[in-house]
PDB file of N, CA and C in Angstrom:
ATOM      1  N   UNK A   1     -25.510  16.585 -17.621  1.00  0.00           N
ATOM      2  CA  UNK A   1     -25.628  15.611 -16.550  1.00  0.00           C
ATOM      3  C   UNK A   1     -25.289  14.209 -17.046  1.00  0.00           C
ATOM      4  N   UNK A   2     -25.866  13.869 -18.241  1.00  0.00           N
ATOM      5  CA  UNK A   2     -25.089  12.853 -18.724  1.00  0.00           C
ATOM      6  C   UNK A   2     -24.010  12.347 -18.865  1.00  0.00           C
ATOM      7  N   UNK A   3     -22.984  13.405 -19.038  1.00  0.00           N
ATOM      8  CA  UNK A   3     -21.701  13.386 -19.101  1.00  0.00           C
ATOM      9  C   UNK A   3     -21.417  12.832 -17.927  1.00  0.00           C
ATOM     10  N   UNK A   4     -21.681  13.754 -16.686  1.00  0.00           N
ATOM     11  CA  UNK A   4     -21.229  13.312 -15.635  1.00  0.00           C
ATOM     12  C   UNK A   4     -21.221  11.916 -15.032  1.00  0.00           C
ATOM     13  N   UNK A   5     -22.233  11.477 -15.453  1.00  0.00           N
ATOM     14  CA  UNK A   5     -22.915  10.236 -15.206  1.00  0.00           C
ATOM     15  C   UNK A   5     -22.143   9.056 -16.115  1.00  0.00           C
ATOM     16  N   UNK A   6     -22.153  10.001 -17.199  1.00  0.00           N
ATOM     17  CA  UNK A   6     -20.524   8.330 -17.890  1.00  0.00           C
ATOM     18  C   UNK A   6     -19.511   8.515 -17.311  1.00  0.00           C
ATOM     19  N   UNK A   7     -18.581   9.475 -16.802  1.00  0.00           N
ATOM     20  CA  UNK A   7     -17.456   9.586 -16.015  1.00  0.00           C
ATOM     21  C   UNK A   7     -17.384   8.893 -14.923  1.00  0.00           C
ATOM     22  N   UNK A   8     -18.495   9.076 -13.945  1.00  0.00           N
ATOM     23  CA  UNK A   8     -18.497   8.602 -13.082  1.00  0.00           C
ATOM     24  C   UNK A   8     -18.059   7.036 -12.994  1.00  0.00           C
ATOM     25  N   UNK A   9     -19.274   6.161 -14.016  1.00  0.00           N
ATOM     26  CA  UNK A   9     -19.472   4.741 -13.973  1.00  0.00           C
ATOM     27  C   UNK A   9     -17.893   4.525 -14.668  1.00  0.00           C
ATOM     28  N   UNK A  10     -17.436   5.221 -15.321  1.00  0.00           N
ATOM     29  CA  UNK A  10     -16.019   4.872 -16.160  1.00  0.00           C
ATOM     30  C   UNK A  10     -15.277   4.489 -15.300  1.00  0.00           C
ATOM     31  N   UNK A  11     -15.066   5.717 -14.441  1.00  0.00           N
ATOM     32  CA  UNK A  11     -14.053   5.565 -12.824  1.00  0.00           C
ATOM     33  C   UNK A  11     -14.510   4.512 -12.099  1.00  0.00           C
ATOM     34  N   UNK A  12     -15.668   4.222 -11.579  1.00  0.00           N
ATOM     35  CA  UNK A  12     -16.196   3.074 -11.208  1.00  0.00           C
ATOM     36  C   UNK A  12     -15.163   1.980 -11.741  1.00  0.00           C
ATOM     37  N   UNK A  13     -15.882   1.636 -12.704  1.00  0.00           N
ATOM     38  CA  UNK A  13     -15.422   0.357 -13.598  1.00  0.00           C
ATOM     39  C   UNK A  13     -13.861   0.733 -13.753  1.00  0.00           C
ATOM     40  N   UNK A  14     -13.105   1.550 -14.061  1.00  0.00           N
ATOM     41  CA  UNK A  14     -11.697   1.192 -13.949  1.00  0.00           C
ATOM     42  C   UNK A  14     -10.896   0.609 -12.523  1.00  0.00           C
ATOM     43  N   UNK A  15     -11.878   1.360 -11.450  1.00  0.00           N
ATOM     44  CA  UNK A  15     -11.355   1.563 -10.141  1.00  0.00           C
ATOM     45  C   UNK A  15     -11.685  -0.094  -9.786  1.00  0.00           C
ATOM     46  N   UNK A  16     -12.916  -0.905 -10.499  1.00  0.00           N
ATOM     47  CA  UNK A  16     -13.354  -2.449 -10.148  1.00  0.00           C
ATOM     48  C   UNK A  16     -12.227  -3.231 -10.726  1.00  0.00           C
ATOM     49  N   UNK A  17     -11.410  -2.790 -12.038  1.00  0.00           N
ATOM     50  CA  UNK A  17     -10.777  -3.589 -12.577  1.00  0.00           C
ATOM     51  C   UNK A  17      -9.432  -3.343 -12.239  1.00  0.00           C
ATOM     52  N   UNK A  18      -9.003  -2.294 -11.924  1.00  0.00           N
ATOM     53  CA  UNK A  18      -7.810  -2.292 -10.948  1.00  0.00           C
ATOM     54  C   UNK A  18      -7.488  -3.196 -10.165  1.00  0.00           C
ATOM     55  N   UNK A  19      -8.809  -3.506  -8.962  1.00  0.00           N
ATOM     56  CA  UNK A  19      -8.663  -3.755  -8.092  1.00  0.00           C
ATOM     57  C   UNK A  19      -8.502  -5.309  -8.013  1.00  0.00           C
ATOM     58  N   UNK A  20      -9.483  -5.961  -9.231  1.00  0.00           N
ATOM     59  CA  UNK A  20      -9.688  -7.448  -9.891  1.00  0.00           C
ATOM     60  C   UNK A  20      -7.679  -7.686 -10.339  1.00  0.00           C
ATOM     61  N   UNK A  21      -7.350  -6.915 -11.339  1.00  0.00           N
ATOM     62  CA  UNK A  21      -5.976  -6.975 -11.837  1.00  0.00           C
ATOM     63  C   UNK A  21      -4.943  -7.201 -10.629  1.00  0.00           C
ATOM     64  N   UNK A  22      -5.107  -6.473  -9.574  1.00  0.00           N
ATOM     65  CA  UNK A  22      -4.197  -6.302  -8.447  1.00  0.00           C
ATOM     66  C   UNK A  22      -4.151  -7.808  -7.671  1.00  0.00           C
ATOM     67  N   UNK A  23      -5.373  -8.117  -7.683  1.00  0.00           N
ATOM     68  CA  UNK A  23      -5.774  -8.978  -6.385  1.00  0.00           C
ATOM     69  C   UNK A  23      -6.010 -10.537  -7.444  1.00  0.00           C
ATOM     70  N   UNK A  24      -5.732 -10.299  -8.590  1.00  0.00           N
ATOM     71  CA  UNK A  24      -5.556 -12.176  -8.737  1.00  0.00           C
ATOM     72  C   UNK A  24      -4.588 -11.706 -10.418  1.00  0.00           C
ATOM     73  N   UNK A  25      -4.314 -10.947 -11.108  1.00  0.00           N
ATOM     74  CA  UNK A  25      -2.969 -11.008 -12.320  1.00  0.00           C
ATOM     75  C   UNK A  25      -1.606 -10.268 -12.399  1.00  0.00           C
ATOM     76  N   UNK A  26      -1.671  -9.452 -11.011  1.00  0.00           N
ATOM     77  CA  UNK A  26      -0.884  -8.694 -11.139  1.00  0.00           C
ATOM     78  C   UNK A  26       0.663  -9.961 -10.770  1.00  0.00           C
ATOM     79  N   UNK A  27       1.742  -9.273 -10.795  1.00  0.00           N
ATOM     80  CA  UNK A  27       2.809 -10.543 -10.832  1.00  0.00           C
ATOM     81  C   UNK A  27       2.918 -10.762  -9.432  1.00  0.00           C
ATOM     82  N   UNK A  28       2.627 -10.250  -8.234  1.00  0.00           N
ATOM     83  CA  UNK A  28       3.070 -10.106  -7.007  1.00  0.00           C
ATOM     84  C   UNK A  28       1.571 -10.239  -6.533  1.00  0.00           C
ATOM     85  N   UNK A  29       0.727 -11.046  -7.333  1.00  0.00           N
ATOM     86  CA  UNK A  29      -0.499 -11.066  -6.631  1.00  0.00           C
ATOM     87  C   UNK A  29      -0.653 -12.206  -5.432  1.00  0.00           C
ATOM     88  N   UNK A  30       0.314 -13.369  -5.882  1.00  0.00           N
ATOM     89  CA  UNK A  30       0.549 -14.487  -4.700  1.00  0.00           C
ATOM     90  C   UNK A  30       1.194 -14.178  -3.829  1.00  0.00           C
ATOM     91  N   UNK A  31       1.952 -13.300  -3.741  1.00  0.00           N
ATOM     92  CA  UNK A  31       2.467 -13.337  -2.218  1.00  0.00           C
ATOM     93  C   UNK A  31       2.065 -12.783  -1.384  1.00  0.00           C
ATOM     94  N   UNK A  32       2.065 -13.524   0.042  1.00  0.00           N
ATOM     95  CA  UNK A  32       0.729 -13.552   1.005  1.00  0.00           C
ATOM     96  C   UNK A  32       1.261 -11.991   1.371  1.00  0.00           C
ATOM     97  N   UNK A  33       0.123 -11.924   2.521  1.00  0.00           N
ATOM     98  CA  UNK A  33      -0.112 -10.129   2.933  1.00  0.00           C
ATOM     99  C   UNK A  33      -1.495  -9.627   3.136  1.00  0.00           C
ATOM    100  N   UNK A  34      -1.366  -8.793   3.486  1.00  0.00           N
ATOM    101  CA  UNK A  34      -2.866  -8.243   3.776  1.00  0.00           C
ATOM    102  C   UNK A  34      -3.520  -7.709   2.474  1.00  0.00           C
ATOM    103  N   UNK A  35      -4.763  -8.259   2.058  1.00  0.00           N
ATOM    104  CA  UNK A  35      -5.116  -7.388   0.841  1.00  0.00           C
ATOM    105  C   UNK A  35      -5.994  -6.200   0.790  1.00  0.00           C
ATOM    106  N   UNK A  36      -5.864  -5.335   1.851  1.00  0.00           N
ATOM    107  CA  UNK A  36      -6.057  -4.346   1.632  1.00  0.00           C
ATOM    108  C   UNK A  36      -4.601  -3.734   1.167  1.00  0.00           C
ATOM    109  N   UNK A  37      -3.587  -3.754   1.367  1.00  0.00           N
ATOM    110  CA  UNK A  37      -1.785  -3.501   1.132  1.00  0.00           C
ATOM    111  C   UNK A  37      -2.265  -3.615  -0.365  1.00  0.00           C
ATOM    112  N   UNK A  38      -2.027  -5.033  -1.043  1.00  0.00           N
ATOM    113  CA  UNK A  38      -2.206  -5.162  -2.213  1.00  0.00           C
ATOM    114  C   UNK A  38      -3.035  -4.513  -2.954  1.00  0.00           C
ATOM    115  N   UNK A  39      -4.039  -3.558  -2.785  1.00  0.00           N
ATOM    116  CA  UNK A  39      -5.055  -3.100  -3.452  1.00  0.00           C
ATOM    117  C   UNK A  39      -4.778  -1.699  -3.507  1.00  0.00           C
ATOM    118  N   UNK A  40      -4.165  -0.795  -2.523  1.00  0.00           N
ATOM    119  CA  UNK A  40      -4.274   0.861  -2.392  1.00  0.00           C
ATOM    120  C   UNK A  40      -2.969   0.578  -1.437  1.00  0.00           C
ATOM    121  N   UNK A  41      -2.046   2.246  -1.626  1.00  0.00           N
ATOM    122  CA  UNK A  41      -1.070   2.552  -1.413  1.00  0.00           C
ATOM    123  C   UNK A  41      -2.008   2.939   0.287  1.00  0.00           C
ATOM    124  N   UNK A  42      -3.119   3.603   0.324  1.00  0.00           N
ATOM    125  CA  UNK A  42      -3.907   4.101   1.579  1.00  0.00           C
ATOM    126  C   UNK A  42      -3.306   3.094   2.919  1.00  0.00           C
ATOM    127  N   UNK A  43      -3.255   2.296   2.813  1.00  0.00           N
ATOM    128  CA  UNK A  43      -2.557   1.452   3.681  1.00  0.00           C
ATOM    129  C   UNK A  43      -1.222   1.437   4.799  1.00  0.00           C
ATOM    130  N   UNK A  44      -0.510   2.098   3.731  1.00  0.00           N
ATOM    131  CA  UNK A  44       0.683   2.420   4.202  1.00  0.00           C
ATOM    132  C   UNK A  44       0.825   4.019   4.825  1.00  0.00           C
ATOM    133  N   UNK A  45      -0.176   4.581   3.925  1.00  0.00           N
ATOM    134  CA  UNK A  45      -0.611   5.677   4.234  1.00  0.00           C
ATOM    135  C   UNK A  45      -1.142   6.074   5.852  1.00  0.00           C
ATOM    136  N   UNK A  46      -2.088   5.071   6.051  1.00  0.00           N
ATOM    137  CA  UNK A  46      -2.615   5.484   7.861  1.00  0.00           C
ATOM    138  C   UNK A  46      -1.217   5.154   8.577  1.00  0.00           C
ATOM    139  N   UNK A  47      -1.061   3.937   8.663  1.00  0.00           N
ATOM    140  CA  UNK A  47       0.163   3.621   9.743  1.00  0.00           C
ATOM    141  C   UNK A  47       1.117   5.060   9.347  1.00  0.00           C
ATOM    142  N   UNK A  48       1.761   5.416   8.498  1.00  0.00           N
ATOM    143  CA  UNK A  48       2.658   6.456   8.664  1.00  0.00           C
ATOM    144  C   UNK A  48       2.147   7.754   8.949  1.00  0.00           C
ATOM    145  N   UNK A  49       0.656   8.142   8.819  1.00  0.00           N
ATOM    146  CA  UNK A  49       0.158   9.344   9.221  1.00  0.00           C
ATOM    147  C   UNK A  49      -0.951   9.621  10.002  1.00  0.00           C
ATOM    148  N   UNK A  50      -1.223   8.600   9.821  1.00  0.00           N
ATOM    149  CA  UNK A  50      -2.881   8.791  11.207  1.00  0.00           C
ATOM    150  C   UNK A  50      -2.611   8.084  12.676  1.00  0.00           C
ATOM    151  N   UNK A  51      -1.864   6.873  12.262  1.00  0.00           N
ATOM    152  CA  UNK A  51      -2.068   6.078  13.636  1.00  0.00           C
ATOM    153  C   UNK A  51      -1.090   6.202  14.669  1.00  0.00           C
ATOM    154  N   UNK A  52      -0.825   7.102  15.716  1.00  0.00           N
ATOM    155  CA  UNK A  52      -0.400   7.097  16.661  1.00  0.00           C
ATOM    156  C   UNK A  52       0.817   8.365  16.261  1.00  0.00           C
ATOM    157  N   UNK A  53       0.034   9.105  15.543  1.00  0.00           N
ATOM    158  CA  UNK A  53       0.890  10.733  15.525  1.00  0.00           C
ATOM    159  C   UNK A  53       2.088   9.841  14.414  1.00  0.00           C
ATOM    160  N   UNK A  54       1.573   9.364  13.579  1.00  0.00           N
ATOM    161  CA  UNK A  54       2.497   8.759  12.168  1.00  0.00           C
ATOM    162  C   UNK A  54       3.600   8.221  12.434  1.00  0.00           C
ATOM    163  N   UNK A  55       4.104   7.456  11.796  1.00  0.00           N
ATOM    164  CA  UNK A  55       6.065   6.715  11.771  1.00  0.00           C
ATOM    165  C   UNK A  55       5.674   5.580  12.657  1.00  0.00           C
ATOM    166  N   UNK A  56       4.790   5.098  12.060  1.00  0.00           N
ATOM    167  CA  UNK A  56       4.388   3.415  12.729  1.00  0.00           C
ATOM    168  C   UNK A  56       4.699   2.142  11.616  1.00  0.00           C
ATOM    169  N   UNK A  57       4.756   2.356  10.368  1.00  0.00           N
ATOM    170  CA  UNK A  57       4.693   1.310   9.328  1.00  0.00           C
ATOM    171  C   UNK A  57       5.377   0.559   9.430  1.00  0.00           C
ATOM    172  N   UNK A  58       6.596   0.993   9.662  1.00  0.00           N
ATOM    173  CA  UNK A  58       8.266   0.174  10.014  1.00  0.00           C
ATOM    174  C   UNK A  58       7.690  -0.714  10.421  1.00  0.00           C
ATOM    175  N   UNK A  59       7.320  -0.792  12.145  1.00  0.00           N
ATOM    176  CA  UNK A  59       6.856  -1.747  12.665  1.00  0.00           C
ATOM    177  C   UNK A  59       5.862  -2.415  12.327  1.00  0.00           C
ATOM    178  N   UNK A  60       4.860  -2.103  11.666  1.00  0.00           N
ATOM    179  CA  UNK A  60       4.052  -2.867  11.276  1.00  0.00           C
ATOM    180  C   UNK A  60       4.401  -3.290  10.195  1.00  0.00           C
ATOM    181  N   UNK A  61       5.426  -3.393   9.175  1.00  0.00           N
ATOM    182  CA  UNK A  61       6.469  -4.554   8.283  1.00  0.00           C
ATOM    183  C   UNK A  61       6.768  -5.466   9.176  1.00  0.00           C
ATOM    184  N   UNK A  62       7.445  -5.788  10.419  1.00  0.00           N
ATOM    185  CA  UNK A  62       7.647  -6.348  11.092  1.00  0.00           C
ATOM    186  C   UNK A  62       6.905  -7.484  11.387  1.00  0.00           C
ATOM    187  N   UNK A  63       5.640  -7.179  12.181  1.00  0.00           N
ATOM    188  CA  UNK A  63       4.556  -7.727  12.352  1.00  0.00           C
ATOM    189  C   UNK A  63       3.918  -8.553  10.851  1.00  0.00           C
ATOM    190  N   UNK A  64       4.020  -7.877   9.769  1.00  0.00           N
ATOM    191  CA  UNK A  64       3.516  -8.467   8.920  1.00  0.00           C
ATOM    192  C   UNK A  64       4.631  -9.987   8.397  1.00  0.00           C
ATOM    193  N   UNK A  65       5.682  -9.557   8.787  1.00  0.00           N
ATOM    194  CA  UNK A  65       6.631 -11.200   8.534  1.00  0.00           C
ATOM    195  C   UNK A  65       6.281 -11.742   9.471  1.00  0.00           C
ATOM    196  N   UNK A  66       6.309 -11.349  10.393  1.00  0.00           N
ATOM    197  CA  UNK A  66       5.786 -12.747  11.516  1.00  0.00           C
ATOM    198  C   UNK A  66       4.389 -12.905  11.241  1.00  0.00           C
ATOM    199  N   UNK A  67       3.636 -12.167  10.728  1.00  0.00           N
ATOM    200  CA  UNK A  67       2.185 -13.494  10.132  1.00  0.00           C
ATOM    201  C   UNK A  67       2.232 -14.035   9.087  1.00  0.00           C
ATOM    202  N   UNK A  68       2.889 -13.251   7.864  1.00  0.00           N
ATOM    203  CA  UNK A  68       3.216 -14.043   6.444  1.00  0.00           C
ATOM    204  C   UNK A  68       3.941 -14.342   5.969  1.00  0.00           C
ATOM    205  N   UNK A  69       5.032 -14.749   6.850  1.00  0.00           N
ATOM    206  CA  UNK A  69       6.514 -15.515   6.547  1.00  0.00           C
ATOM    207  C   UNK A  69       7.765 -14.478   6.173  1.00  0.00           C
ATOM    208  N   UNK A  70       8.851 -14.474   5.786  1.00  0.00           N
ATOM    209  CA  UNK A  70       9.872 -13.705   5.085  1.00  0.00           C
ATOM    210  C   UNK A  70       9.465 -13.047   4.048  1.00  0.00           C
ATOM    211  N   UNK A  71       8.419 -13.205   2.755  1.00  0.00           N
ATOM    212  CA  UNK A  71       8.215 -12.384   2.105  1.00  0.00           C
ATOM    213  C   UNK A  71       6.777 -12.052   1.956  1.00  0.00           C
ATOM    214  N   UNK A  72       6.543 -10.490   1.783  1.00  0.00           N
ATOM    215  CA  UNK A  72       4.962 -10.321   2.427  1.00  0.00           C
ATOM    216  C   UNK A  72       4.576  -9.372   1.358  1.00  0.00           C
ATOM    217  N   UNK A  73       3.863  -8.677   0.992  1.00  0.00           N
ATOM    218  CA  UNK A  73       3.151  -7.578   0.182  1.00  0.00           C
ATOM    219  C   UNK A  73       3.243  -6.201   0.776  1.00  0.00           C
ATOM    220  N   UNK A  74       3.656  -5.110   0.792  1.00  0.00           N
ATOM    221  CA  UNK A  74       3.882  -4.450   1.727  1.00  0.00           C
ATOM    222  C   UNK A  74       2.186  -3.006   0.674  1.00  0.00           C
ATOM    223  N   UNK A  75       2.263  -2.865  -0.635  1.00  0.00           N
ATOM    224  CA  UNK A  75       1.784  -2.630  -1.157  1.00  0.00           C
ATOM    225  C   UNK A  75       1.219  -3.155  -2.801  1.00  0.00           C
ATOM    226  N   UNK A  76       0.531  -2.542  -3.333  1.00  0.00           N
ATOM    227  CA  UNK A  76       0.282  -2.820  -4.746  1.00  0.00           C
ATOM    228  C   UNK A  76       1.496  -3.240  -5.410  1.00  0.00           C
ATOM    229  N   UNK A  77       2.123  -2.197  -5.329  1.00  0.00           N
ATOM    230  CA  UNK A  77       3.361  -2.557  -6.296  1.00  0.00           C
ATOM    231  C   UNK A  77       5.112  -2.288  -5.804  1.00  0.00           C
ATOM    232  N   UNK A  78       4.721  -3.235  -4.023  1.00  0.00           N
ATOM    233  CA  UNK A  78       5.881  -3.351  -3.356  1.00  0.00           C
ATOM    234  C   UNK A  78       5.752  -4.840  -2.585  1.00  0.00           C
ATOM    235  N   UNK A  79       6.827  -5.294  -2.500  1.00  0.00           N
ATOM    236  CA  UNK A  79       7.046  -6.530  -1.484  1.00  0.00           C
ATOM    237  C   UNK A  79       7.717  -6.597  -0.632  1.00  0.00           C
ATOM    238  N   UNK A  80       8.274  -7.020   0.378  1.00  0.00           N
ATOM    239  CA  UNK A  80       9.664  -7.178   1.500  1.00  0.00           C
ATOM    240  C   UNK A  80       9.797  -8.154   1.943  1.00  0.00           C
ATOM    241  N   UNK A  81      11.554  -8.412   1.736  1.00  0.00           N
ATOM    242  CA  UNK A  81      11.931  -9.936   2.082  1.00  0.00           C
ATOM    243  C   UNK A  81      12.635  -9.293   3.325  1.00  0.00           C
ATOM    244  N   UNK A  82      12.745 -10.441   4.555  1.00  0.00           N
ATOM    245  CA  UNK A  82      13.640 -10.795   5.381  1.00  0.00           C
ATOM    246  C   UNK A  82      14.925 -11.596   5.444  1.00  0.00           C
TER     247      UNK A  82
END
C-alpha cells in the first residue's frame, strides 16, 4: 500500500508541475488563449468529439482569433496565426 501511495503523490506532483511549466515557462506560454488549451490536449478533444456529435474545433479556432487577436494558443504545444 505504500507503494501505491508514492506513485500516486509522484503523478500528483508531476501532473502540478506540468501544469506550473505549461502555464508560465513553457516558450508559447505568452500567447494569449484560453488556459485550459494551454494546459491539456482534452480541450480540443471535447469540441471535436463530445460537443454537438464532434467536428466543431475548426470553428471554435475561429472564435478564438476574434477574442485573442491573430495569434492564439490552440493547445499545450500548438499555436495559430491568421
Amino acid at each position: 500500500m505504500g507503494v501505491t501511495i508514492m506513485v500516486l503523490v509522484g503523478c500528483a506532483i508531476w501532473t502540478l508541475l506540468l501544469a506550473v511549466y505549461r502555464m508560465f515557462f513553457s516558450p508559447i506560454a505568452k500567447i494569449p488563449g484560453p488556459r485550459l488549451a494551454a494546459l491539456t490536449g482534452w480541450y480540443e478533444a471535447y469540441y471535436e468529439l463530445v460537443l454537438s456529435f464532434g467536428g466543431q474545433y475548426t470553428f471554435k479556432i475561429k472564435e478564438l482569433h476574434e477574442q485573442y487577436g491573430p495569434v492564439s494558443t490552440l493547445l499545450s504545444w500548438k499555436k495559430s496565426t491568421t
